[in-house]
PDB file of N, CA and C in Angstrom:
ATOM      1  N   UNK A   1      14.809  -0.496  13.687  1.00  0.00           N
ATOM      2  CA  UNK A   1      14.481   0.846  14.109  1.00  0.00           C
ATOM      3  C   UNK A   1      13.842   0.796  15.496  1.00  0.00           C
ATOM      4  N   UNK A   2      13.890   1.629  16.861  1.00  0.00           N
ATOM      5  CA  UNK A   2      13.259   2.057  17.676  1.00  0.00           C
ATOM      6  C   UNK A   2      12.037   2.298  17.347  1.00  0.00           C
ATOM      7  N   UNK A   3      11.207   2.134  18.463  1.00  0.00           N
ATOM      8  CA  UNK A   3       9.817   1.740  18.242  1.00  0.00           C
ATOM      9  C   UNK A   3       9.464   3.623  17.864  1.00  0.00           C
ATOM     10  N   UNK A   4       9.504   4.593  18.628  1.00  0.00           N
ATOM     11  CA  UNK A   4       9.842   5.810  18.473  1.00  0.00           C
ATOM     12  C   UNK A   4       9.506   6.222  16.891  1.00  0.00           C
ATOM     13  N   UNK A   5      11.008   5.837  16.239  1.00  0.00           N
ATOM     14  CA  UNK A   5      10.427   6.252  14.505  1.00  0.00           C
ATOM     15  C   UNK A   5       9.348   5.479  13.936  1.00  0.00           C
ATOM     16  N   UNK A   6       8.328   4.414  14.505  1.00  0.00           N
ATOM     17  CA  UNK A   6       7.540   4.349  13.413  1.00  0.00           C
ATOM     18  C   UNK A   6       6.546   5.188  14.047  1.00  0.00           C
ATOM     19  N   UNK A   7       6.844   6.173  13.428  1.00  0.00           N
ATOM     20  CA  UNK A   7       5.753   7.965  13.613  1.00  0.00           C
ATOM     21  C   UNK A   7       4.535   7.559  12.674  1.00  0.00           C
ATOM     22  N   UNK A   8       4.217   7.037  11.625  1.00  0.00           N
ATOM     23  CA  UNK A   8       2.999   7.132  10.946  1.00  0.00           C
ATOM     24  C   UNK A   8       2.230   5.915  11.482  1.00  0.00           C
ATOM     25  N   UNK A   9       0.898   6.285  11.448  1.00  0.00           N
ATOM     26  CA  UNK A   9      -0.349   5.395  11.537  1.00  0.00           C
ATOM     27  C   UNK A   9      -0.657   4.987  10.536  1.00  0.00           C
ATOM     28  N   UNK A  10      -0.892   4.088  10.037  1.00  0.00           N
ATOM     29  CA  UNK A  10      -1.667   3.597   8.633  1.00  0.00           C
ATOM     30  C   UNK A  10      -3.020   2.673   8.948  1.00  0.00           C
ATOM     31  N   UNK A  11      -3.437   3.169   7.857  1.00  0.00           N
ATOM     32  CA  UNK A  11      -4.331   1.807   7.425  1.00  0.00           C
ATOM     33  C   UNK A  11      -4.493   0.828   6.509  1.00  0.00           C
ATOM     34  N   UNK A  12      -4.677  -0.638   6.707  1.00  0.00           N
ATOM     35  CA  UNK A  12      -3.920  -1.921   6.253  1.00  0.00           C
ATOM     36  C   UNK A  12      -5.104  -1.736   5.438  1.00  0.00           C
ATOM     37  N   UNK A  13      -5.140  -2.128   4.415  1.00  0.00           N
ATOM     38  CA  UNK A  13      -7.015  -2.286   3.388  1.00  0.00           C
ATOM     39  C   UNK A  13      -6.082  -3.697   3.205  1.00  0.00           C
ATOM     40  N   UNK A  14      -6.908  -4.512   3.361  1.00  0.00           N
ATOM     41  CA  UNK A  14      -6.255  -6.102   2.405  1.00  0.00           C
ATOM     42  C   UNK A  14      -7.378  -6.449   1.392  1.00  0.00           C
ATOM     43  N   UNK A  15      -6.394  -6.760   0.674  1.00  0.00           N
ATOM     44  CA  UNK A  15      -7.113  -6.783  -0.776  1.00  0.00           C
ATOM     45  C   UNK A  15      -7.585  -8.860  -1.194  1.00  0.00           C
ATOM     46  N   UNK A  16      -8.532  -8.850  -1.534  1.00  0.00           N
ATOM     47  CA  UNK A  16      -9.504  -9.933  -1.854  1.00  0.00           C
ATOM     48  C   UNK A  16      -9.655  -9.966  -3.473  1.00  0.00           C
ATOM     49  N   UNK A  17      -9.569 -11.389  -4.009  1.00  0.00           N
ATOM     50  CA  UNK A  17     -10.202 -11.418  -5.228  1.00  0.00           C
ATOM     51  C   UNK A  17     -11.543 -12.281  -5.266  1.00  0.00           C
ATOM     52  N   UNK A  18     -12.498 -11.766  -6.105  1.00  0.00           N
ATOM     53  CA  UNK A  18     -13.370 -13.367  -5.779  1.00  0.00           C
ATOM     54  C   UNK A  18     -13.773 -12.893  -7.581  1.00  0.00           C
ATOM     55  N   UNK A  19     -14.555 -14.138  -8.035  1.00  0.00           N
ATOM     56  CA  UNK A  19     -15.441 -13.854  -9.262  1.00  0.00           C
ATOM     57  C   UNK A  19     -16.369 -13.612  -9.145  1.00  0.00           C
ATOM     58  N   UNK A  20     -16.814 -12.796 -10.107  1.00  0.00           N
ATOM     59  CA  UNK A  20     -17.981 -12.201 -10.453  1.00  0.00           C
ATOM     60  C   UNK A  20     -19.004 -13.077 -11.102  1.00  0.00           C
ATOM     61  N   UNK A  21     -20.362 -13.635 -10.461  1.00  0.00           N
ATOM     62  CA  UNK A  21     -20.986 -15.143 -10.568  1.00  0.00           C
ATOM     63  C   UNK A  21     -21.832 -14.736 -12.386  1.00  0.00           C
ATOM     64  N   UNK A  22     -21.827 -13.853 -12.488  1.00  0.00           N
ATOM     65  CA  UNK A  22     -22.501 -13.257 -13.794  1.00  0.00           C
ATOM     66  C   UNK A  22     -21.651 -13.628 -15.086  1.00  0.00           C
ATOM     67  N   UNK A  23     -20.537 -13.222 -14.562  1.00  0.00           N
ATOM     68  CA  UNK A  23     -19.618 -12.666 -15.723  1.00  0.00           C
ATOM     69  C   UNK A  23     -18.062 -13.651 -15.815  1.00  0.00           C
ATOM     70  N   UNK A  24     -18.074 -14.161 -14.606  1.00  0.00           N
ATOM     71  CA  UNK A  24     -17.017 -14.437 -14.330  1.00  0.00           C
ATOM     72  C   UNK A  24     -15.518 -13.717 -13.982  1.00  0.00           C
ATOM     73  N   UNK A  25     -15.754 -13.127 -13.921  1.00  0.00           N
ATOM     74  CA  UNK A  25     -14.104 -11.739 -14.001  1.00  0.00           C
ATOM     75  C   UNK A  25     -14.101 -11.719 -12.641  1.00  0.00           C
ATOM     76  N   UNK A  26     -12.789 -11.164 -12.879  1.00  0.00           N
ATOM     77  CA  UNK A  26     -11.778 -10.913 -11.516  1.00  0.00           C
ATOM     78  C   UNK A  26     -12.628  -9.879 -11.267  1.00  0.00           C
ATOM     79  N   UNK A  27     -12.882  -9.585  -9.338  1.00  0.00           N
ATOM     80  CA  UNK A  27     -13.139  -8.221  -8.843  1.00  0.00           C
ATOM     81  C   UNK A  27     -12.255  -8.275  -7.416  1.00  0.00           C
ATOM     82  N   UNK A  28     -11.438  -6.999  -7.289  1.00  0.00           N
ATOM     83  CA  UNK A  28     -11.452  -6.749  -6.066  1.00  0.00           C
ATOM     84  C   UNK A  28     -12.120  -5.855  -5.210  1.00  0.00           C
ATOM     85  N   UNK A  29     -11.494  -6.363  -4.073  1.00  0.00           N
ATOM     86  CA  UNK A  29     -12.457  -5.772  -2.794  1.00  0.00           C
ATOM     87  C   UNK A  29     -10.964  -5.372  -1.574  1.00  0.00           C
ATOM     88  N   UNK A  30     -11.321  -4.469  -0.972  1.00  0.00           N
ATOM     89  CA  UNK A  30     -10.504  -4.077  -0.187  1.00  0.00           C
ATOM     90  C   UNK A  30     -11.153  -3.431   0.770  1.00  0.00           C
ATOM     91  N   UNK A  31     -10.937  -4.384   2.258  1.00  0.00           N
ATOM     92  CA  UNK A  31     -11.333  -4.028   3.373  1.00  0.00           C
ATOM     93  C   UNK A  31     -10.644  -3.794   4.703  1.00  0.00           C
ATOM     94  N   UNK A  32     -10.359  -2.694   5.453  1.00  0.00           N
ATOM     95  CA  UNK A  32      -9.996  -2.378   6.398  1.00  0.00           C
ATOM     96  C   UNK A  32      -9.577  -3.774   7.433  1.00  0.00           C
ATOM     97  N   UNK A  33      -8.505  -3.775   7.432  1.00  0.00           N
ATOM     98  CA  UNK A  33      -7.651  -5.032   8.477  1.00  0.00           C
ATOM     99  C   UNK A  33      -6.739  -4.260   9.558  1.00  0.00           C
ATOM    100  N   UNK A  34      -7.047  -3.261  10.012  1.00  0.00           N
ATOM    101  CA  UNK A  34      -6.461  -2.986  10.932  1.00  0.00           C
ATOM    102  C   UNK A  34      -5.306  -1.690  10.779  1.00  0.00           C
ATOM    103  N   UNK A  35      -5.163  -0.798  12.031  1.00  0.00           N
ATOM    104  CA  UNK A  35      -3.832   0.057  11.663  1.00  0.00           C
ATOM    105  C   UNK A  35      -2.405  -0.800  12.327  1.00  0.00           C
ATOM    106  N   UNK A  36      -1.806  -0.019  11.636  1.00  0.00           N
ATOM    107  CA  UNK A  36       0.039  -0.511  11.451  1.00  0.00           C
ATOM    108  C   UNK A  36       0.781   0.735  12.085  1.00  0.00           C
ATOM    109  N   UNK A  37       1.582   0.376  12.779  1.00  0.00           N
ATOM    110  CA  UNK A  37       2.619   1.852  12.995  1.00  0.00           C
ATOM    111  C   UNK A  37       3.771   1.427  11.696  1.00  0.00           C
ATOM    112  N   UNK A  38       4.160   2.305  11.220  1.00  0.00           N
ATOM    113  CA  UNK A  38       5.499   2.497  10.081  1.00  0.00           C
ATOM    114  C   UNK A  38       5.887   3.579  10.194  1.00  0.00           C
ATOM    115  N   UNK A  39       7.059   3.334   9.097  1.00  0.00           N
ATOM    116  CA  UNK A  39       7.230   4.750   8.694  1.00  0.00           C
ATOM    117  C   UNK A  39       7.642   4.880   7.392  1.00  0.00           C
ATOM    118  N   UNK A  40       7.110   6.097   6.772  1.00  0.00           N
ATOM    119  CA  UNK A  40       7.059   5.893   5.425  1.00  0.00           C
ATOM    120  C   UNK A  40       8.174   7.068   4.948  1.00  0.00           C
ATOM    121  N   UNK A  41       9.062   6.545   3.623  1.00  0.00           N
ATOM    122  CA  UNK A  41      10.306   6.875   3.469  1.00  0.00           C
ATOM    123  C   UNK A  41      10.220   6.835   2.131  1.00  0.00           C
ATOM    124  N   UNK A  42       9.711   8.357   1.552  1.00  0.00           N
ATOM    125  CA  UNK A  42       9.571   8.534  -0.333  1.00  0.00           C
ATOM    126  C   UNK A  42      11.070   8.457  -0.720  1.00  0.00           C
ATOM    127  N   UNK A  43      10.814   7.861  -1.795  1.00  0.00           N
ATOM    128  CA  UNK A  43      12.420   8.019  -2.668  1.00  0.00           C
ATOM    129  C   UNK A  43      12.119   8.273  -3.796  1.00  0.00           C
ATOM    130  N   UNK A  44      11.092   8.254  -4.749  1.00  0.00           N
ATOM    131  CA  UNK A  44      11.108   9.026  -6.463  1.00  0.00           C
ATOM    132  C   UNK A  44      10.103   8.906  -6.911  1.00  0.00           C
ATOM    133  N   UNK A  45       9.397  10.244  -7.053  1.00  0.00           N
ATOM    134  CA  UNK A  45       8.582  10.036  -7.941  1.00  0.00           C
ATOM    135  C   UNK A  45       8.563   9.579  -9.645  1.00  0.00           C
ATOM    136  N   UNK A  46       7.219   9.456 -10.122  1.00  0.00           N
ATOM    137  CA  UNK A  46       6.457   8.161 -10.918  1.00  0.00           C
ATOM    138  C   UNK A  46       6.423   8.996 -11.988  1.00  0.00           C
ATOM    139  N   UNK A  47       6.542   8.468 -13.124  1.00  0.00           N
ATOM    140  CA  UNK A  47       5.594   9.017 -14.995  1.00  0.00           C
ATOM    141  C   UNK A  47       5.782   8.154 -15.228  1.00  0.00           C
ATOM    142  N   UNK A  48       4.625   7.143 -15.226  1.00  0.00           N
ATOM    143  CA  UNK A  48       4.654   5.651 -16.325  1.00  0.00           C
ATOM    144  C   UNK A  48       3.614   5.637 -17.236  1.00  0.00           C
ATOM    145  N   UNK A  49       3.815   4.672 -18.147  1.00  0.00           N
ATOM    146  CA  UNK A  49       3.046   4.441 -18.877  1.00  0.00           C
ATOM    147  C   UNK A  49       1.945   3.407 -18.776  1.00  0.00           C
ATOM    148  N   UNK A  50       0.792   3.183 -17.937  1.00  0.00           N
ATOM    149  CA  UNK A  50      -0.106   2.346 -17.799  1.00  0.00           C
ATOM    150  C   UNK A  50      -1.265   2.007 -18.644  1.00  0.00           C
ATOM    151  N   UNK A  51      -1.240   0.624 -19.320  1.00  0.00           N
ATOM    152  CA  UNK A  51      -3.156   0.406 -19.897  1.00  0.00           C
ATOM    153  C   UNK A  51      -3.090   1.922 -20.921  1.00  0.00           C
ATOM    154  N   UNK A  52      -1.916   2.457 -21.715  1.00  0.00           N
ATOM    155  CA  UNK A  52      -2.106   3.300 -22.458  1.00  0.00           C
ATOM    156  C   UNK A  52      -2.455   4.858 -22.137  1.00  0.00           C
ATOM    157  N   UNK A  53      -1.947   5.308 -21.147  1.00  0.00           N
ATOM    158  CA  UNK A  53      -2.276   6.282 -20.400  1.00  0.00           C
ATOM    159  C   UNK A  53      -1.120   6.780 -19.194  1.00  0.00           C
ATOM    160  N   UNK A  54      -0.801   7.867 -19.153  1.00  0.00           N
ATOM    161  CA  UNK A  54       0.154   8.202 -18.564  1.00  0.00           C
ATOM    162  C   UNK A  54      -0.429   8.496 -16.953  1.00  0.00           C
ATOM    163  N   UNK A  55       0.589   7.539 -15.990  1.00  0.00           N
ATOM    164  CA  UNK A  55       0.542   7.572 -14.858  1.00  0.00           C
ATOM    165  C   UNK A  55       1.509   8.666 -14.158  1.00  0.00           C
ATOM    166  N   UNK A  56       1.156   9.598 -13.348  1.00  0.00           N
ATOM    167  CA  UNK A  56       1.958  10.319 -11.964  1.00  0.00           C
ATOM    168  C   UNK A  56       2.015   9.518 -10.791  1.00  0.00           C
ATOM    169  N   UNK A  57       3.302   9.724 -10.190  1.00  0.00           N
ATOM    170  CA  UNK A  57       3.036   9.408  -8.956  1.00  0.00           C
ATOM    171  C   UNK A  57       4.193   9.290  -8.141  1.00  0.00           C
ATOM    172  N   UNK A  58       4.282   8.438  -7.160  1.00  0.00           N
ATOM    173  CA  UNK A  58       6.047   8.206  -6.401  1.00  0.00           C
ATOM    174  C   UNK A  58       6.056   6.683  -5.896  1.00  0.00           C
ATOM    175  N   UNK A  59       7.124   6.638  -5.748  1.00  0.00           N
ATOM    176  CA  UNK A  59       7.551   5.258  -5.467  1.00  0.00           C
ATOM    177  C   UNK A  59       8.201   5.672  -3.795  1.00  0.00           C
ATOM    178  N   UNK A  60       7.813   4.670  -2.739  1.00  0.00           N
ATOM    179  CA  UNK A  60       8.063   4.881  -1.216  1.00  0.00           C
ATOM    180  C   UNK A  60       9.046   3.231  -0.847  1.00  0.00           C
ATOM    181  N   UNK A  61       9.482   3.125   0.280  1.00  0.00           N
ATOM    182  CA  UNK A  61       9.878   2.575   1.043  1.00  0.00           C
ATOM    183  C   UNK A  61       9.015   2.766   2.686  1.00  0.00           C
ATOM    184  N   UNK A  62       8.081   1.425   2.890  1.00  0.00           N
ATOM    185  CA  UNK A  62       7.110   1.962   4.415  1.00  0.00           C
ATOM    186  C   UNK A  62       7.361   0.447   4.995  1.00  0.00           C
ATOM    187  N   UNK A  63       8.483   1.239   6.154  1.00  0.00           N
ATOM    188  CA  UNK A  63       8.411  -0.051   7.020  1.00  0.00           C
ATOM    189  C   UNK A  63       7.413  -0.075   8.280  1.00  0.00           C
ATOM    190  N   UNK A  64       7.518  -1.630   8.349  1.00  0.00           N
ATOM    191  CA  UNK A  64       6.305  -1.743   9.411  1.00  0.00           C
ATOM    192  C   UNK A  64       6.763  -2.424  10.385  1.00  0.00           C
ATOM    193  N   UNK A  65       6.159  -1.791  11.995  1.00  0.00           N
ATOM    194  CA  UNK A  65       7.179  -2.388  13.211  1.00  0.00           C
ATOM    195  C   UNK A  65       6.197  -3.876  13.250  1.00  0.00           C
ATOM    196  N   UNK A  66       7.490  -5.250  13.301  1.00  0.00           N
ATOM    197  CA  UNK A  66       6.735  -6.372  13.291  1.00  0.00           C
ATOM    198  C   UNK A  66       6.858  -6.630  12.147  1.00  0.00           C
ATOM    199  N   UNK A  67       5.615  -7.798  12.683  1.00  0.00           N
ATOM    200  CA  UNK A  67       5.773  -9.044  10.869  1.00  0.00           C
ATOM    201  C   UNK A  67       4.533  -8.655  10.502  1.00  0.00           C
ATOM    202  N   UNK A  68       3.191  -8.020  10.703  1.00  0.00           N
ATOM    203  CA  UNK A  68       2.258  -8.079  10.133  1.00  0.00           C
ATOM    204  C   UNK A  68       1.886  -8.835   8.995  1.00  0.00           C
ATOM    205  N   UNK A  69       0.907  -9.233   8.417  1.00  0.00           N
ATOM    206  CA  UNK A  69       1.096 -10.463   7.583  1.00  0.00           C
ATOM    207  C   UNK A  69       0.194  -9.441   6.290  1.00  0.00           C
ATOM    208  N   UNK A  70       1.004  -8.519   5.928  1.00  0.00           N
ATOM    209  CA  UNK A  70       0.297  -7.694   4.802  1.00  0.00           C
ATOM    210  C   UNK A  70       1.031  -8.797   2.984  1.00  0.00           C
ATOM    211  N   UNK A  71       0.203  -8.477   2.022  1.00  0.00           N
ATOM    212  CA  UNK A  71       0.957  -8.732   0.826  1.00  0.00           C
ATOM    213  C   UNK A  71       1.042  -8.019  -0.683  1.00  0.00           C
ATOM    214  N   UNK A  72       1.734  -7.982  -1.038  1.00  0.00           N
ATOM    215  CA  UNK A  72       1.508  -7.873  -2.383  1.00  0.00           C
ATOM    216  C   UNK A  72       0.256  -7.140  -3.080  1.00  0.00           C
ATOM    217  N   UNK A  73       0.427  -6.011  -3.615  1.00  0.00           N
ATOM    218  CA  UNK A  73      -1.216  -5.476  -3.748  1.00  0.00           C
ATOM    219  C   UNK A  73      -2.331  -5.539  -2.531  1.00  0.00           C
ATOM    220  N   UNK A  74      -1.918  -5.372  -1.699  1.00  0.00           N
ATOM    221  CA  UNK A  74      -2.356  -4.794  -0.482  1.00  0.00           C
ATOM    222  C   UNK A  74      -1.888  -3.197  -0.379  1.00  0.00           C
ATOM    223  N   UNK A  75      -3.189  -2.447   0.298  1.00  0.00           N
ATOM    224  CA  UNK A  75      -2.382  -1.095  -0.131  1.00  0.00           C
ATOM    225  C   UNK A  75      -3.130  -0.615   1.794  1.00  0.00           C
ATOM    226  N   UNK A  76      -2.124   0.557   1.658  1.00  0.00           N
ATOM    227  CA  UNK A  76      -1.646   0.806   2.647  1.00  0.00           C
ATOM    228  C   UNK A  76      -2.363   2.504   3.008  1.00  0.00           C
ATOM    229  N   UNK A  77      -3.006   3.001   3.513  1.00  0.00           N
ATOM    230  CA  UNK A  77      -3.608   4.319   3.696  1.00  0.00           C
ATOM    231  C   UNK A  77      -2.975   5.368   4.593  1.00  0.00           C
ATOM    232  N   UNK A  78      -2.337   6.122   4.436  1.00  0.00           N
ATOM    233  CA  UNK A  78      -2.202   7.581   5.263  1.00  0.00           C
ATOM    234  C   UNK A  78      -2.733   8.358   5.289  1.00  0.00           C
ATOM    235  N   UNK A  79      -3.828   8.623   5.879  1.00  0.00           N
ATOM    236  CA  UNK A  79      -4.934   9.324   6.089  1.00  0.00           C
ATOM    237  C   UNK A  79      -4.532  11.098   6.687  1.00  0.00           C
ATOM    238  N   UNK A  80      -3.495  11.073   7.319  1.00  0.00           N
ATOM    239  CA  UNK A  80      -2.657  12.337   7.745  1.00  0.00           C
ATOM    240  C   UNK A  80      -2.295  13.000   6.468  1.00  0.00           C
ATOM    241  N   UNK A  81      -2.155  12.248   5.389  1.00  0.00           N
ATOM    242  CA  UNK A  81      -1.136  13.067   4.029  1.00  0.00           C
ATOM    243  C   UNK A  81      -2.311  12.387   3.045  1.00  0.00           C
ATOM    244  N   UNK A  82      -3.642  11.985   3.611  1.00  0.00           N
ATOM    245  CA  UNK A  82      -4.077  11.592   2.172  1.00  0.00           C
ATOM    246  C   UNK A  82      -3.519  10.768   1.177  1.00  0.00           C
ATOM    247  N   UNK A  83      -3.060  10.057   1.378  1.00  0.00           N
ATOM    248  CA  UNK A  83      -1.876   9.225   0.798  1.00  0.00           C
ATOM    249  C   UNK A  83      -2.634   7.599   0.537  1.00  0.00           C
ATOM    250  N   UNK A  84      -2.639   6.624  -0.737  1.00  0.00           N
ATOM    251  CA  UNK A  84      -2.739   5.593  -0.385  1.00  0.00           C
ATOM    252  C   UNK A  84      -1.723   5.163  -1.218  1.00  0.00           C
ATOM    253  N   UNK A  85      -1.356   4.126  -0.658  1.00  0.00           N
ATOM    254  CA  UNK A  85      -0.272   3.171  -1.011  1.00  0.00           C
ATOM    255  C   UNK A  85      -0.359   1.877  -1.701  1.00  0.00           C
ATOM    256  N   UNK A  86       0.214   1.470  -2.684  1.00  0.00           N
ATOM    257  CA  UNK A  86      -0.135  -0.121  -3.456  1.00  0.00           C
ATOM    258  C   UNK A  86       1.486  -0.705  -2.967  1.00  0.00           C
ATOM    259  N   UNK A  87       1.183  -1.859  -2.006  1.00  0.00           N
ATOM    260  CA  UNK A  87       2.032  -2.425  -1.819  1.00  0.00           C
ATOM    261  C   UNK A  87       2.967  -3.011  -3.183  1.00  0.00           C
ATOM    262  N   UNK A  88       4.046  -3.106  -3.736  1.00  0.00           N
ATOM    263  CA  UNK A  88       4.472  -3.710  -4.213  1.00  0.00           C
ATOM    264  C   UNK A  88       5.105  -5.391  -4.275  1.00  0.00           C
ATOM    265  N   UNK A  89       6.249  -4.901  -3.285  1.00  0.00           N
ATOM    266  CA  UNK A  89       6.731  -6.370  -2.968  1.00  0.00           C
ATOM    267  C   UNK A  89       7.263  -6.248  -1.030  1.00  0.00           C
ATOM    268  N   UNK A  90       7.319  -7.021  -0.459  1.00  0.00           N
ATOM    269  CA  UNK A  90       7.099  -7.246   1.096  1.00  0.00           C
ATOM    270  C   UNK A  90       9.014  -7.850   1.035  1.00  0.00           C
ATOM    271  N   UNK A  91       9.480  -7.437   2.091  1.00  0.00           N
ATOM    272  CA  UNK A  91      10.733  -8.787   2.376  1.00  0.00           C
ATOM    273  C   UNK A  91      10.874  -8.227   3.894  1.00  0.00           C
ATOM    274  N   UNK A  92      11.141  -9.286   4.800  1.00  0.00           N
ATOM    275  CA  UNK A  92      11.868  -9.117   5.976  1.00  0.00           C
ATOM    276  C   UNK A  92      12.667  -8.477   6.370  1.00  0.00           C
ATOM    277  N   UNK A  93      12.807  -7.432   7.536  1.00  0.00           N
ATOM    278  CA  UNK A  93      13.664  -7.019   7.927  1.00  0.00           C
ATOM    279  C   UNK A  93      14.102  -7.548   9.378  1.00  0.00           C
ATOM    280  N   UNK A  94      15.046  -6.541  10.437  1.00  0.00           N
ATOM    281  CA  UNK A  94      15.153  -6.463  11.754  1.00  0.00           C
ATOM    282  C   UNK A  94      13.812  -6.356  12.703  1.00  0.00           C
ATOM    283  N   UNK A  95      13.196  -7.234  13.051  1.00  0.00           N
ATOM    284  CA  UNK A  95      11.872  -7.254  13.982  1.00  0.00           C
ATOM    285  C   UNK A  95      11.259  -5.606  12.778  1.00  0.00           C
ATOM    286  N   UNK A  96      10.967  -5.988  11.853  1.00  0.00           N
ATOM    287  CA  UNK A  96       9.840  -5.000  10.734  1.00  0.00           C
ATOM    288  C   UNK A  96      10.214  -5.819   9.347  1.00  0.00           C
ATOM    289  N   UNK A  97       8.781  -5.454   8.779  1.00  0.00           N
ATOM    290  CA  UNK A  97       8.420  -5.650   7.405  1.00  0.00           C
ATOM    291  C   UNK A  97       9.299  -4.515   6.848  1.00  0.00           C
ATOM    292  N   UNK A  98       9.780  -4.983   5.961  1.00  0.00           N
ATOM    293  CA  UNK A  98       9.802  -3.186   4.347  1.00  0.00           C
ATOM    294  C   UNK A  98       9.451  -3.882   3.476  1.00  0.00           C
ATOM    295  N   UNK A  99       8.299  -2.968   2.636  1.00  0.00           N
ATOM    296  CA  UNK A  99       7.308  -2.681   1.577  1.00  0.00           C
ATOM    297  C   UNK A  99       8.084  -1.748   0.689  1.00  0.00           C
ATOM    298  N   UNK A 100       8.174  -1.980  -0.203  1.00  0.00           N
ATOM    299  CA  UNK A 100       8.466  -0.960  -1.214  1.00  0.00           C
ATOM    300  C   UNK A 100       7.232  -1.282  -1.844  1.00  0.00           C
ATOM    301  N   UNK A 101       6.685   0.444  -1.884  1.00  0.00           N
ATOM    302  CA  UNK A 101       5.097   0.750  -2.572  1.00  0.00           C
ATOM    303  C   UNK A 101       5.289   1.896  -3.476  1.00  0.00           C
ATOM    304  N   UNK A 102       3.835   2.239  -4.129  1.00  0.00           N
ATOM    305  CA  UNK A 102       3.633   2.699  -5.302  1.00  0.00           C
ATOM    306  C   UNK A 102       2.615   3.717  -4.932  1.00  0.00           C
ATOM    307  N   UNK A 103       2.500   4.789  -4.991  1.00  0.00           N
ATOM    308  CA  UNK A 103       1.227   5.841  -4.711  1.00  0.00           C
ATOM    309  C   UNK A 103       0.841   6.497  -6.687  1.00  0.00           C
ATOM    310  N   UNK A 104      -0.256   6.322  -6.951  1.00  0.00           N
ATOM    311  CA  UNK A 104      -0.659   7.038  -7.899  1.00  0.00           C
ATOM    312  C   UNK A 104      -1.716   7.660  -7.759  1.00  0.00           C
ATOM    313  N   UNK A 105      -0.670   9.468  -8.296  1.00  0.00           N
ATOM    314  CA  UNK A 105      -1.704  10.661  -7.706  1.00  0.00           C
ATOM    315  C   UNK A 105      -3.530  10.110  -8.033  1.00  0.00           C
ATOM    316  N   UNK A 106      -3.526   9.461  -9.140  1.00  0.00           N
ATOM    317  CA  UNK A 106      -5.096   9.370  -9.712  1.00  0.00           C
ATOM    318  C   UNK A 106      -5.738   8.367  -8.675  1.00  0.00           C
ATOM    319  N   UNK A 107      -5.187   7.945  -7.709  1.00  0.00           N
ATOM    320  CA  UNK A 107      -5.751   6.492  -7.128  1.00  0.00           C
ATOM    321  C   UNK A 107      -6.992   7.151  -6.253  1.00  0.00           C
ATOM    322  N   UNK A 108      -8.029   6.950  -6.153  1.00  0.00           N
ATOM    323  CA  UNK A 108      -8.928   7.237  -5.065  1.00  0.00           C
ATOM    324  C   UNK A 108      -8.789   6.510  -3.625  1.00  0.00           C
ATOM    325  N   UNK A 109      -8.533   7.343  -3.055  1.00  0.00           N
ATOM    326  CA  UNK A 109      -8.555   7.665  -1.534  1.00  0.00           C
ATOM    327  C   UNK A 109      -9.823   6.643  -0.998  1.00  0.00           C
ATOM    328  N   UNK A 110      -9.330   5.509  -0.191  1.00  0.00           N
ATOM    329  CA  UNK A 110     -10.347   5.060   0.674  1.00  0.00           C
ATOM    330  C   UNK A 110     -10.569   3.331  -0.296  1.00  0.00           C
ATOM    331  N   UNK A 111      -9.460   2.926  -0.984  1.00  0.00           N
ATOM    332  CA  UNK A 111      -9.310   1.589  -0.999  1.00  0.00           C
ATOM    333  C   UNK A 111     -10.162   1.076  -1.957  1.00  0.00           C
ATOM    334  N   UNK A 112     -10.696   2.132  -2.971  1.00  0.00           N
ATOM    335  CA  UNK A 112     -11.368   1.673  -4.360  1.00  0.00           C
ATOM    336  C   UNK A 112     -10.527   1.602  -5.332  1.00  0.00           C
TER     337      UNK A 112
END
């Protein structure tokens, strides 16, 4: 793609695991790594069934100009549409990343 269409700004949150020294358990953490130009390209929204509880939401396609070194459960912020994004899976393209991601309406805004 021309540099032109990647019209959206994002924000990269990269996601961290460490243990919890108490308890031992998984925690994440997700901290601001920088904005990305993309562009983000919905294709269907979501009704799943999660942890026993019914999920809303949509499933996207957001490419990113470059290789940025985002991954997997790394999620992705559009702050213009309120939007955050759970990376799914990453593969190479033409000089850009494509992400196919996951938005769920219930997700709180701002990488919690």
């Amino acid at each position: 793609m021309a540099a032109g269409q990647y019209k959206d700004r994002l924000t990269w949150l990269k996601r961290t695991v460490t243990k919890n020294p108490n308890n031992g358990q998984d925690e994440e953490t997700f901290t601001v790594n920088g904005s990305l130009w993309g562009s983000v390209e919905p294709t269907t929204g979501r009704k799943a069934i999660d942890y026993g509880a019914e999920q809303t939401g949509a499933d996207a396609t957001i490419r990113l100009r470059n290789y940025p070194t985002v991954s997997a459960l790394d999620r992705l912020e559009l702050p213009a549409e309120g939007e955050l994004w759970v990376i799914d899976h990453v593969r190479r393209g033409d000089n850009e990343l494509v992400c196919e991601v996951v938005k769920y309406d219930d997700l709180n805004l701002g990488g919690t």
